[in-house]
Structures are given as structure tokens and as C-alpha cells.
Protein backbone atom coordinates (compact mmCIF):
# COMPACT_ATOMS: atom_id res chain seq x y z
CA UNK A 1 13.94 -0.33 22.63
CA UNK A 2 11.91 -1.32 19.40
CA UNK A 3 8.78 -2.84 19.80
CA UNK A 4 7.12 -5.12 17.54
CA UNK A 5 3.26 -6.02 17.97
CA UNK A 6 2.58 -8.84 15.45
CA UNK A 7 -1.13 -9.08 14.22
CA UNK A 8 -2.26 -12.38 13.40
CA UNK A 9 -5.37 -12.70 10.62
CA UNK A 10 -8.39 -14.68 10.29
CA UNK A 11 -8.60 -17.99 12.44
CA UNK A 12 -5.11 -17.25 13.56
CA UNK A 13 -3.47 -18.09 17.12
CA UNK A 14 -0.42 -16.55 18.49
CA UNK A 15 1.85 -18.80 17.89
CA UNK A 16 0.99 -20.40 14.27
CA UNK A 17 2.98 -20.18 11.55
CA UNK A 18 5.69 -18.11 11.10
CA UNK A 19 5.14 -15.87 13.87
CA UNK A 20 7.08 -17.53 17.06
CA UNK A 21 10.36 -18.13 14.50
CA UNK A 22 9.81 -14.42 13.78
CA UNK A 23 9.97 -13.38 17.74
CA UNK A 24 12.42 -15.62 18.75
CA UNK A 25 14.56 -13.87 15.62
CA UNK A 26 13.88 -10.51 16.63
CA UNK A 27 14.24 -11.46 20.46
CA UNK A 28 18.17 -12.30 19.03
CA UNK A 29 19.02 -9.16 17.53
CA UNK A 30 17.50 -6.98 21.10
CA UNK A 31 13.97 -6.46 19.58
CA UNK A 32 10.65 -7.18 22.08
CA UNK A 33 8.69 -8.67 19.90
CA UNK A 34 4.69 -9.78 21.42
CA UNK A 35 1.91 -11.22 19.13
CA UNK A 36 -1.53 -10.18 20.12
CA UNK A 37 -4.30 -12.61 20.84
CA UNK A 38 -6.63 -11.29 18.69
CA UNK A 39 -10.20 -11.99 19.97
CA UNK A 40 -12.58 -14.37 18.52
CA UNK A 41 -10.79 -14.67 15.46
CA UNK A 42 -13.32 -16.62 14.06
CA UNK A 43 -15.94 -14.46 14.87
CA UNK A 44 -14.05 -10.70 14.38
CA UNK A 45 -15.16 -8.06 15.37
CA UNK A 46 -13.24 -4.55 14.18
CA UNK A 47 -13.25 -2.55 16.80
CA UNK A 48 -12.15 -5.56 19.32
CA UNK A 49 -9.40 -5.60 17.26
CA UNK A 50 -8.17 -2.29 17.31
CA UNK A 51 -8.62 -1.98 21.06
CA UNK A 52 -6.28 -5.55 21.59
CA UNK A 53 -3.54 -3.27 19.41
CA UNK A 54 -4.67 0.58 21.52
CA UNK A 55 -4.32 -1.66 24.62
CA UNK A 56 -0.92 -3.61 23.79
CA UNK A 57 1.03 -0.36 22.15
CA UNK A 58 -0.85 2.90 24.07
CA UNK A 59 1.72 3.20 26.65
CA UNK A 60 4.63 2.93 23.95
CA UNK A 61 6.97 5.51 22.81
CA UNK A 62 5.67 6.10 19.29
CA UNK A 63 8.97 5.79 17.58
CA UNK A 64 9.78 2.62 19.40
CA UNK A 65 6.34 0.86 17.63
CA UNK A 66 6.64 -1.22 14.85
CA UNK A 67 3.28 -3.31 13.85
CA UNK A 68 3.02 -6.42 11.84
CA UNK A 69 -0.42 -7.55 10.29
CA UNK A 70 -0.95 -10.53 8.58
CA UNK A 71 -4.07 -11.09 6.17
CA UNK A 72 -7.34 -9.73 8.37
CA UNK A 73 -4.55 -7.96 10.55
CA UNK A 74 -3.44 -5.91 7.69
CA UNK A 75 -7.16 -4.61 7.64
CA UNK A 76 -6.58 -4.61 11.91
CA UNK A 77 -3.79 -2.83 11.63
CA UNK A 78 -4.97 0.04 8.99
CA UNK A 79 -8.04 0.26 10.96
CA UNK A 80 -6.25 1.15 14.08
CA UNK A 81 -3.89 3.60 12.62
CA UNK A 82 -6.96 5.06 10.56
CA UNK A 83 -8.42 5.91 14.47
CA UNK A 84 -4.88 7.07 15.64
CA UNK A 85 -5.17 10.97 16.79
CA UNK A 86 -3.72 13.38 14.33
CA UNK A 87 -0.22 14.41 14.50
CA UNK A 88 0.86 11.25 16.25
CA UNK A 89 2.45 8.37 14.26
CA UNK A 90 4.09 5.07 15.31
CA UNK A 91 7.75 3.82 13.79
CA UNK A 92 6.40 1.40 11.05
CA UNK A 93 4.41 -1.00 9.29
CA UNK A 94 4.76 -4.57 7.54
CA UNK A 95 1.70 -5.75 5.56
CA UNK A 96 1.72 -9.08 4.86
CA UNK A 97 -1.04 -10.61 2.46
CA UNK A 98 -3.50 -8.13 3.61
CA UNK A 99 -7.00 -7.18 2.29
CA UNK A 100 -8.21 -3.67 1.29
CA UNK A 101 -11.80 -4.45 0.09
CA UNK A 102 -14.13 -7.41 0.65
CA UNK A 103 -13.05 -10.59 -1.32
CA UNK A 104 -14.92 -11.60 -4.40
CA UNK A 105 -18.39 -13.58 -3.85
CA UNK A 106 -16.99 -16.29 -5.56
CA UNK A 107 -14.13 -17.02 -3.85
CA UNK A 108 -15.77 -16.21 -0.13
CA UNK A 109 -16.95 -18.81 1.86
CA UNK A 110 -19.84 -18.07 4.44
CA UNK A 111 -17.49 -18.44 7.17
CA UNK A 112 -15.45 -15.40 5.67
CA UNK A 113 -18.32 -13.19 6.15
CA UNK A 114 -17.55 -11.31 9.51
CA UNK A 115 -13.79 -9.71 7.73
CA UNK A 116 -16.28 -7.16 5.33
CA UNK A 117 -16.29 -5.13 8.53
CA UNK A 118 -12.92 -4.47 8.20
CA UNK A 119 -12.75 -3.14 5.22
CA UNK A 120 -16.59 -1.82 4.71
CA UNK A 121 -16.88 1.43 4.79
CA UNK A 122 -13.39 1.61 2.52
CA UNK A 123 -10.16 1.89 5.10
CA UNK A 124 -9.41 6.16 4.54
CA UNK A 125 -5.52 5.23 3.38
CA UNK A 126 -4.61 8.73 2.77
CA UNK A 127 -5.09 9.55 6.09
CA UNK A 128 -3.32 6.19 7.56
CA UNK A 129 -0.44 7.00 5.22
CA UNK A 130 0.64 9.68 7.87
CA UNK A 131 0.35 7.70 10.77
CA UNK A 132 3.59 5.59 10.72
CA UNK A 133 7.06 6.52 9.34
CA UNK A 134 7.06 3.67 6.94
CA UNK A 135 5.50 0.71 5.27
CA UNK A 136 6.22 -1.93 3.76
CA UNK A 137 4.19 -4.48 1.80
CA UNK A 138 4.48 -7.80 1.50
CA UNK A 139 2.73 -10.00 -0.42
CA UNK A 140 3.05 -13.62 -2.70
CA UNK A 141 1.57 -13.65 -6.63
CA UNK A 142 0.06 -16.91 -5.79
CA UNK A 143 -1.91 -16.06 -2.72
CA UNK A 144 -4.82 -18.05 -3.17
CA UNK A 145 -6.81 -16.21 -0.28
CA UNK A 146 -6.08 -12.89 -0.54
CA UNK A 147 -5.63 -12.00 -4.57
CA UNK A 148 -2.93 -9.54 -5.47
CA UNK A 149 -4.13 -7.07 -6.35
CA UNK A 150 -5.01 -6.00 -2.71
CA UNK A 151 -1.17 -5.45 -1.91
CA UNK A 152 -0.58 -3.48 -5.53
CA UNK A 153 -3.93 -0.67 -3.86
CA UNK A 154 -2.57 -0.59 -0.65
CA UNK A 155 1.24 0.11 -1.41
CA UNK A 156 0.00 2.53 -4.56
CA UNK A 157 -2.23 4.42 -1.47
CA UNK A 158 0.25 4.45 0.89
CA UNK A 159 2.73 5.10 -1.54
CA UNK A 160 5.52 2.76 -0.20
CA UNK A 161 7.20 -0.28 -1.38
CA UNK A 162 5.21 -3.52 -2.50
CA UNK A 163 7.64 -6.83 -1.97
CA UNK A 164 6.49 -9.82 -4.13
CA UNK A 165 7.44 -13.44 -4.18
CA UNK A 166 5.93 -15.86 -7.02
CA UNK A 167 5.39 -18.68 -4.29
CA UNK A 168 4.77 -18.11 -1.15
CA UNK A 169 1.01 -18.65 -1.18
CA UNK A 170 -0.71 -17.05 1.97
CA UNK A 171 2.33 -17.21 4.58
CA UNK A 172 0.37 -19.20 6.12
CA UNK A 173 0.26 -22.58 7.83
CA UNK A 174 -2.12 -24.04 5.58
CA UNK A 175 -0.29 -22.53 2.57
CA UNK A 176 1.67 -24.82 0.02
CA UNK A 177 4.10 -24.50 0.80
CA UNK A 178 4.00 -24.33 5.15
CA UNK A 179 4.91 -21.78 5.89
CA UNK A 180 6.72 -21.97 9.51
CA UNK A 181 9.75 -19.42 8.27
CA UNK A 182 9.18 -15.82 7.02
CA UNK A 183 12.64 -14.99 6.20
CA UNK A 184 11.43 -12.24 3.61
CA UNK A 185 9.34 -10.28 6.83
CA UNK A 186 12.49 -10.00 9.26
CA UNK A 187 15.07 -8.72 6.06
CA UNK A 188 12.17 -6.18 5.34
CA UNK A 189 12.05 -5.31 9.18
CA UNK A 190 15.49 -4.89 9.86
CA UNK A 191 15.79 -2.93 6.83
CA UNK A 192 12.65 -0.41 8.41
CA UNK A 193 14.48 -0.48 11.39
CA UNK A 194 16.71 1.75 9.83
């Protein structure tokens, strides 16, 4: 049975946004679908983060793992594949509005701080590009958080396809526009189900 571990980012909950529309979606086409709580996501820590994802998938058939990441769980998720043990690779990946390198002075606010551990030292892509059958990015032109040209380095690195909308800000709750549907993430992840 596929398995999909959903990653939420920065400040994120469970069940904001777009994510419980995306499970129950899934849940309707056979598909266990589970987002992690990440742990003090205001606070992150890195490697708290990759143990919630070792925990929730380590006793998963690899091919039946499928791992969605959403802004700082993009960085999560590359992070945790980064650590996976050679030779061993899950199903696939969905990036959504991730970050790749820490965000420009001037558009970081104190609070934003902690996510430079994620990405500081630089995420080793070329050896994450191995660890999962295949990615997919996602990503809007207008994402006033996370700028775009994170998504164009990480899909050139991993060397998989980059999805862009013009306005879909963040995917986020907060975005304009809300963003409680994420039609674009289940066509992508029926079409890496594949």
C-alpha cells in the first residue's frame, strides 16, 4: 500500500492548510496518507526533524514511501534523505515551496532565524538525488516567502521536473490567495504514483 508522510514547514500544524483536503483525497483513491507533527515548529531543530520522518517511515517498505515537504519541510525532507544509508531509496518526493539556502537578510525576520540550520552547511543534493525514485517540484512565481529561485536549484540538482503556477503564493494558509485546496500536489502525486 502507498504511503504518504506529509511534512509540514515553519509554524505549521498538522492539519493547516491544504494538508487534511490532501489526506482525505488520497484516503479516497486507497492511499494512507499521515502528516507528521513536526516538533517545535517554531523553534526547529534539524535533526528533530529528521528523526519525526526516520521514526514515522523506518518500518516502511521503501517502495511503498512517498514524502511530501512543504517550505522548511522541503529542507526536512532533503535533510533526511541526505542521512538515508546508501543503496536504499524510498518511492518519491513532492517539494512544495521549499528552501535550498538561507533566505536573504532582507527579507528574514528574526523569528526566521532557527530554518539556516536546515540548509547551513549546503543540503549535498547529488547525493539525495539517489535516494528516492522521483521528484517532483512544486513551486508558485509569486511566493513571497520562499523566492523562486530556490525551486529552479533544487529541480536543476536533482535533475527532475520543476511545476510552476504564477499565483499561488506560499500554499499556504496565510497566502493570498488561502490556500485550503492543493489540487496541483495530488495531480503531481498520482502522476508519481505511476
Amino acid at each position: 500500500m502507498k504511503k504518504v508522510f506529509i511534512v509540514h514547514g515553519f509554524g505549521g500544524i498538522p492539519n493547516g492548510g491544504w494538508i487534511p483536503w490532501l489526506m482525505e483525497e488520497l484516503a479516497t483513491r486507497g492511499v494512507f496518507a499521515c502528516a507528521l507533527p513536526m516538533p517545535d515548529s517554531r523553534k526547529p531543530v534539524v535533526s528533530k526533524w529528521i528523526e519525526e520522518i526516520r521514526h514515522a517511515v523506518n518500518n516502511c517498505p521503501e517502495d511503498e514511501v512517498f514524502l511530501v515537504g512543504h517550505s522548511l519541510g522541503v529542507s526536512a525532507v532533503l535533510r533526511y534523505l541526505e542521512n538515508v544509508p546508501e543503496g536504499k531509496k524510498i518511492a518519491g518526493a513532492l517539494l512544495i515551496s521549499g528552501l535550498i539556502s538561507p533566505l536573504e537578510p532582507e527579507s528574514k525576520k528574526s523569528i526566521y532565524r532557527p530554518i539556516d540550520s536546515f540548509v547551513v552547511p549546503p543540503i549535498d543534493l547529488e547525493k539525495v538525488k539517489n535516494k528516492a525514485l522521483k521528484f517532483v517540484v512544486l513551486h508558485s512565481i509569486d511566493d513571497p516567502a520562499v523566492p523562486f529561485f530556490h525551486a529552479e536549484k533544487i529541480s536543476s540538482a536533482l535533475g527532475c521536473k520543476l511545476i510552476k503556477t504564477e499565483k499561488g503564493g506560499h500554499f499556504f494558509i496565510l497566502s493570498k490567495p488561502i490556500c485550503y485546496k492543493l489540487p496541483e500536489a495530488l495531480e503531481i502525486l498520482e502522476e508519481i504514483f505511476k
